[in-house]
Protein backbone atom coordinates (compact mmCIF):
# COMPACT_ATOMS: atom_id res chain seq x y z
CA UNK A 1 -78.01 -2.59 23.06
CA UNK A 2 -78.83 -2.03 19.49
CA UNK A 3 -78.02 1.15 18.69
CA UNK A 4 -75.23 1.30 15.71
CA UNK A 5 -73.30 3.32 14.37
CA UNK A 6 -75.68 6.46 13.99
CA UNK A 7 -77.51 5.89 17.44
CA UNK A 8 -74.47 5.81 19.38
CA UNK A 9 -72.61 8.67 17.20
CA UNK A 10 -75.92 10.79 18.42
CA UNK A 11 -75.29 9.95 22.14
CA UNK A 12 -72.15 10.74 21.47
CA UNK A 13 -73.31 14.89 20.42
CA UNK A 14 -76.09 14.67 23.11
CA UNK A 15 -75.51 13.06 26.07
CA UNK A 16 -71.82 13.86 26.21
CA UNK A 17 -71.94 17.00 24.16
CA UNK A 18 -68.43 15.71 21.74
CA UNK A 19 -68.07 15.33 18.51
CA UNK A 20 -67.89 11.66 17.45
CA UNK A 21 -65.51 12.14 14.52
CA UNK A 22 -63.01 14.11 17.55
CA UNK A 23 -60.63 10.53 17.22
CA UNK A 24 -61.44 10.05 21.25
CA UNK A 25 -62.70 6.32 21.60
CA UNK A 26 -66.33 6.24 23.12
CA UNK A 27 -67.37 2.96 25.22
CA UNK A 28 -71.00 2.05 26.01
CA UNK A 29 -71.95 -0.95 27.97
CA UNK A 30 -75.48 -2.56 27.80
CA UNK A 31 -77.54 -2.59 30.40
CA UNK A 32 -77.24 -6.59 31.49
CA UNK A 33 -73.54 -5.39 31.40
CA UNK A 34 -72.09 -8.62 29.08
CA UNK A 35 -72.13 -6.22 25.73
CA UNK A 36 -69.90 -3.01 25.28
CA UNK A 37 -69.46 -1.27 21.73
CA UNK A 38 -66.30 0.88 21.31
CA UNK A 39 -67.26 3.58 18.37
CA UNK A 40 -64.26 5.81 17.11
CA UNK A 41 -63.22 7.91 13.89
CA UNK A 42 -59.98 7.09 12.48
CA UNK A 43 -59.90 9.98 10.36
CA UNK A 44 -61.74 8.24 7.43
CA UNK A 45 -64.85 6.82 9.02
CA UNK A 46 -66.63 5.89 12.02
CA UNK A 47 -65.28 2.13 13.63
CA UNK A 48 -67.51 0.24 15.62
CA UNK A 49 -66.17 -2.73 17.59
CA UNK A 50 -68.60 -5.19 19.65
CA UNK A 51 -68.24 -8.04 22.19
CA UNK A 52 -70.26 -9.92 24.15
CA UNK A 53 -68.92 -11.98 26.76
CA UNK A 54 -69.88 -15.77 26.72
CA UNK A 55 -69.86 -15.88 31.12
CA UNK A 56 -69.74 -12.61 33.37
CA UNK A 57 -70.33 -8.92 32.84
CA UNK A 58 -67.71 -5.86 31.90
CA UNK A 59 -67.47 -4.00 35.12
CA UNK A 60 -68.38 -0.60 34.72
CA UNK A 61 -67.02 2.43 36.93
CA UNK A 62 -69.74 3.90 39.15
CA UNK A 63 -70.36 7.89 38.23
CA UNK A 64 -72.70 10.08 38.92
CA UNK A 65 -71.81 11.66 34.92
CA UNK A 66 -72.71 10.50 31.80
CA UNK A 67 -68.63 10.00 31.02
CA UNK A 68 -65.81 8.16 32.24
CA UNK A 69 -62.43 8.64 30.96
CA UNK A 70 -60.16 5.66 31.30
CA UNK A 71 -56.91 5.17 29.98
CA UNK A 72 -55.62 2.32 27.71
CA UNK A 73 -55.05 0.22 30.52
CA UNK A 74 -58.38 -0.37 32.09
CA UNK A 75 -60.23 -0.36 29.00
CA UNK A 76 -57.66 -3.36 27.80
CA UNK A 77 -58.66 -5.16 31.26
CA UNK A 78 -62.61 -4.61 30.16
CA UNK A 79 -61.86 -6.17 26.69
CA UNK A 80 -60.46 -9.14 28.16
CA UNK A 81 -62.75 -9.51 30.92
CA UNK A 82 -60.62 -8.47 33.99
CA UNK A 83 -61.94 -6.83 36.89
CA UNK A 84 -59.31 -3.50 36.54
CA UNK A 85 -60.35 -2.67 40.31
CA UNK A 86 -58.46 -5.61 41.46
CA UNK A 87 -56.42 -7.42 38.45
CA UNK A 88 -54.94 -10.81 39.87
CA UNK A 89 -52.43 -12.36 37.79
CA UNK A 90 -53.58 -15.38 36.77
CA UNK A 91 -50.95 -18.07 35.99
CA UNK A 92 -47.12 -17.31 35.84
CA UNK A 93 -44.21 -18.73 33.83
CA UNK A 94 -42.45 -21.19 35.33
CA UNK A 95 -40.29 -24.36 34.66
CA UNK A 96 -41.26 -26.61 32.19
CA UNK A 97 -43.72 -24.10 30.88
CA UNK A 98 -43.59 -22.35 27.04
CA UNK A 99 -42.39 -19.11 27.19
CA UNK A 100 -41.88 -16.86 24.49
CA UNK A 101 -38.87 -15.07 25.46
CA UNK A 102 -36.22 -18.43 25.27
């Protein structure tokens, strides 16, 4: 994907028919699926964050739209590289083990 700030801010008015400087967070994913770009106003310019994952691919709902809406949640599983259609806890506190909380 190389489209920056100006390229996606235009698919953005397009393809989705929003404003980009609305303060809704817009996700793209590239098309091998290991880059998304998260482009946002915060009421005094356009943010673009970016990350590519080193193994794997962000998984990507299935539409037949141009948009998705997902709520903090999911897109927090995407930026850590969690499948949010089945999340699986992956190690759990137990004895012996550091925990932050005592």
């Amino acid at each position: 994907m190389r489209k920056g700030f100006d390229g996606l801010a235009v698919l953005v008015q397009h393809n989705l028919k929003q404003s980009p400087h609305s303060g809704a967070l817009f996700a793209f994913r590239g098309r091998r699926g290991d880059l998304i770009k998260l482009l946002w106003y915060d009421g005094q310019g356009m943010c673009l964050f970016s990350k590519r994952m080193d193994r794997g691919r962000f998984v990507w709902p299935v539409t037949t739209t141009e948009a998705v809406h997902l709520t903090p949640a999911p897109l927090s599983m995407q930026l850590k590289g969690i499948d949010w259609r089945c999340p699986e806890r992956t190690s759990s506190i137990g004895r012996g083990q550091p925990s932050l909380f005592g």
